[in-house]
C-alpha atoms as a PDB file:
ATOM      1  CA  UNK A   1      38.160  70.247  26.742  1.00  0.00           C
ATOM      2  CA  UNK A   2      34.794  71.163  27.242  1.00  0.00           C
ATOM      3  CA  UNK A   3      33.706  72.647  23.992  1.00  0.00           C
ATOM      4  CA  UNK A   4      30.553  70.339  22.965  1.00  0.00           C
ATOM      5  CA  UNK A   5      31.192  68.733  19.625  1.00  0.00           C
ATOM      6  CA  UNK A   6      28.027  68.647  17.593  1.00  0.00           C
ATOM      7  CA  UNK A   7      29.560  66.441  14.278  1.00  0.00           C
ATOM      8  CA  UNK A   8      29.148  62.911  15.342  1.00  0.00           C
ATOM      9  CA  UNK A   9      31.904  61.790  12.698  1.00  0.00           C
ATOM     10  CA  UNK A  10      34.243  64.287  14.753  1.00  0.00           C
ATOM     11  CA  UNK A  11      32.878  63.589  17.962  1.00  0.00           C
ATOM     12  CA  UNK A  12      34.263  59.789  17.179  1.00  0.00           C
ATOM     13  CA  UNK A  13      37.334  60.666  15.706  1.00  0.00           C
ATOM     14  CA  UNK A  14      38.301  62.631  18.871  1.00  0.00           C
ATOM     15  CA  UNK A  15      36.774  59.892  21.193  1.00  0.00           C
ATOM     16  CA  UNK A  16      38.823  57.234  19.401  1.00  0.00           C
ATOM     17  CA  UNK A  17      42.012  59.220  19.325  1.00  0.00           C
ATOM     18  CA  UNK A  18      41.717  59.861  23.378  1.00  0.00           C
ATOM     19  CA  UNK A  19      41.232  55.563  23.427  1.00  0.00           C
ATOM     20  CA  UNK A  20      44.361  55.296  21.520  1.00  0.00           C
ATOM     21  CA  UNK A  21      46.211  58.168  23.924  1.00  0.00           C
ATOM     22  CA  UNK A  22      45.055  56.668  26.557  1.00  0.00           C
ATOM     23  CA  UNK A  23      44.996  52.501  26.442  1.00  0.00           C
ATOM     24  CA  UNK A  24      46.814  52.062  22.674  1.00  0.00           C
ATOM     25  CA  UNK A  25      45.914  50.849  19.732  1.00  0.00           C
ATOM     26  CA  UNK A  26      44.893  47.387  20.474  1.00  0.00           C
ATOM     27  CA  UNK A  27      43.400  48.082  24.067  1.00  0.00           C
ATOM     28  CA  UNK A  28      41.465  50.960  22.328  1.00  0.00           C
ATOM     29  CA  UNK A  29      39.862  48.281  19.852  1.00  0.00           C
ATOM     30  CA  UNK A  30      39.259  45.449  22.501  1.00  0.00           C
ATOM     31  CA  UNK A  31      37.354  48.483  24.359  1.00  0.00           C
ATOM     32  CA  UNK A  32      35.336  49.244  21.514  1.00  0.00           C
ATOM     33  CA  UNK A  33      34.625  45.716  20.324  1.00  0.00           C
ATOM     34  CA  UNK A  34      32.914  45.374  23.658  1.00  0.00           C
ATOM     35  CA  UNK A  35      30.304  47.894  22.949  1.00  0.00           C
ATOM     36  CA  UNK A  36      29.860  47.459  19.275  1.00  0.00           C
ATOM     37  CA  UNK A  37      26.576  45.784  18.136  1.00  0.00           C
ATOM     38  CA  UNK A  38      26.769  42.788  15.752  1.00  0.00           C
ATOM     39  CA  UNK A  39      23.795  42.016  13.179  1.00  0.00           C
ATOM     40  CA  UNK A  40      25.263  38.439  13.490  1.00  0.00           C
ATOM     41  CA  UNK A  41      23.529  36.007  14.962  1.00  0.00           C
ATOM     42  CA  UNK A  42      26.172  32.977  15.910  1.00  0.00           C
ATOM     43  CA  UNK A  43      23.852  30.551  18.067  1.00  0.00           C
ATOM     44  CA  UNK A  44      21.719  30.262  14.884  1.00  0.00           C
ATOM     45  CA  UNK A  45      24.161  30.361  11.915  1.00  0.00           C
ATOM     46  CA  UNK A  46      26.511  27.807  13.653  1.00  0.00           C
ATOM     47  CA  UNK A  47      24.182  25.000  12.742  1.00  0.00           C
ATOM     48  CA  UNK A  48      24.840  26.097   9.365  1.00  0.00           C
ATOM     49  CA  UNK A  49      28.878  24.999   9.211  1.00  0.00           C
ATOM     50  CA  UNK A  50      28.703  22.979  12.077  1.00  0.00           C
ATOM     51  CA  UNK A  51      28.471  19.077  11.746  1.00  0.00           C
ATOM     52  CA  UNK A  52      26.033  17.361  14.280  1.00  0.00           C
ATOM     53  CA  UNK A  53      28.458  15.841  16.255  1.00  0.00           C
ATOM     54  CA  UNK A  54      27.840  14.131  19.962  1.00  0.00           C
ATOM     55  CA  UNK A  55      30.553  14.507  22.059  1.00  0.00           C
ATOM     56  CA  UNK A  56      31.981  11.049  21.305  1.00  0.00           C
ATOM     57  CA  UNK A  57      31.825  11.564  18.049  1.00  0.00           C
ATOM     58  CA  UNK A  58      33.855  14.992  18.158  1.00  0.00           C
ATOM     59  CA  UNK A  59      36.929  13.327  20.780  1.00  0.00           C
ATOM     60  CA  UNK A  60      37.447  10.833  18.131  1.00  0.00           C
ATOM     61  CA  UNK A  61      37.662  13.476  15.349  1.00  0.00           C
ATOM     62  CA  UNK A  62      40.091  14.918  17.923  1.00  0.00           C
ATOM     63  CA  UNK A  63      42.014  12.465  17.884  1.00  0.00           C
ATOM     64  CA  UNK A  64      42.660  10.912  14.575  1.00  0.00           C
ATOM     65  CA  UNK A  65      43.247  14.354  13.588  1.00  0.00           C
ATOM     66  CA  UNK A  66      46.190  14.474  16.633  1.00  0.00           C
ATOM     67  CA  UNK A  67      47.523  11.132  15.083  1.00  0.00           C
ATOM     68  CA  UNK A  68      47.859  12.770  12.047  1.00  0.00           C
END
Protein backbone atom coordinates (compact mmCIF):
# COMPACT_ATOMS: atom_id res chain seq x y z
CA UNK A 1 0.00 0.00 0.00
CA UNK A 2 1.18 3.21 -0.86
CA UNK A 3 -1.75 5.47 -0.39
CA UNK A 4 -0.38 8.17 2.29
CA UNK A 5 -2.57 8.14 5.35
CA UNK A 6 -3.04 11.64 6.64
CA UNK A 7 -5.25 10.64 10.15
CA UNK A 8 -2.60 9.92 12.65
CA UNK A 9 -5.21 7.83 14.81
CA UNK A 10 -5.54 5.65 11.49
CA UNK A 11 -2.13 5.86 10.51
CA UNK A 12 -1.49 3.92 14.09
CA UNK A 13 -4.19 1.67 13.93
CA UNK A 14 -2.89 0.33 10.56
CA UNK A 15 0.81 0.48 11.79
CA UNK A 16 -0.13 -1.54 14.88
CA UNK A 17 -2.26 -4.04 13.04
CA UNK A 18 0.83 -4.75 10.42
CA UNK A 19 3.04 -5.30 14.10
CA UNK A 20 0.50 -7.74 15.14
CA UNK A 21 0.45 -9.48 11.34
CA UNK A 22 3.70 -9.49 11.33
CA UNK A 23 5.56 -10.35 14.95
CA UNK A 24 2.06 -11.09 17.17
CA UNK A 25 0.57 -9.71 19.77
CA UNK A 26 3.14 -9.76 22.41
CA UNK A 27 6.26 -9.21 20.05
CA UNK A 28 4.21 -6.26 18.59
CA UNK A 29 4.02 -4.69 22.24
CA UNK A 30 7.70 -5.51 23.33
CA UNK A 31 8.47 -3.56 19.89
CA UNK A 32 6.54 -0.71 20.81
CA UNK A 33 7.47 -0.52 24.48
CA UNK A 34 10.94 0.06 23.15
CA UNK A 35 10.13 3.27 21.51
CA UNK A 36 7.51 4.61 23.80
CA UNK A 37 8.54 7.61 26.00
CA UNK A 38 7.94 7.41 29.78
CA UNK A 39 7.27 10.73 31.93
CA UNK A 40 8.66 8.45 34.75
CA UNK A 41 11.61 9.10 36.16
CA UNK A 42 12.84 5.68 38.12
CA UNK A 43 16.54 6.68 39.21
CA UNK A 44 14.86 9.49 41.22
CA UNK A 45 11.54 8.07 42.53
CA UNK A 46 13.29 4.81 43.69
CA UNK A 47 14.69 6.59 46.68
CA UNK A 48 11.21 7.18 47.45
CA UNK A 49 10.15 3.20 48.25
CA UNK A 50 13.48 2.10 48.51
CA UNK A 51 15.10 1.52 52.03
CA UNK A 52 18.83 2.69 52.32
CA UNK A 53 20.26 -0.48 52.47
CA UNK A 54 24.28 -1.33 52.06
CA UNK A 55 24.84 -4.36 50.51
CA UNK A 56 25.32 -6.27 53.77
CA UNK A 57 22.50 -5.10 55.02
CA UNK A 58 20.27 -6.23 51.92
CA UNK A 59 22.07 -10.22 51.82
CA UNK A 60 20.90 -10.53 55.29
CA UNK A 61 17.34 -9.34 54.45
CA UNK A 62 17.89 -12.00 51.76
CA UNK A 63 18.31 -14.34 53.77
CA UNK A 64 16.12 -14.37 56.77
CA UNK A 65 13.51 -13.86 54.30
CA UNK A 66 14.87 -17.42 52.47
CA UNK A 67 14.69 -19.00 56.05
CA UNK A 68 11.35 -18.09 56.19
Amino acid sequence: MNTIISDPVELRRQGFEALVRTLGWVNAVRFLQQYETSRLDYTRERDQFLPEWDAETLAQKLQERSRG
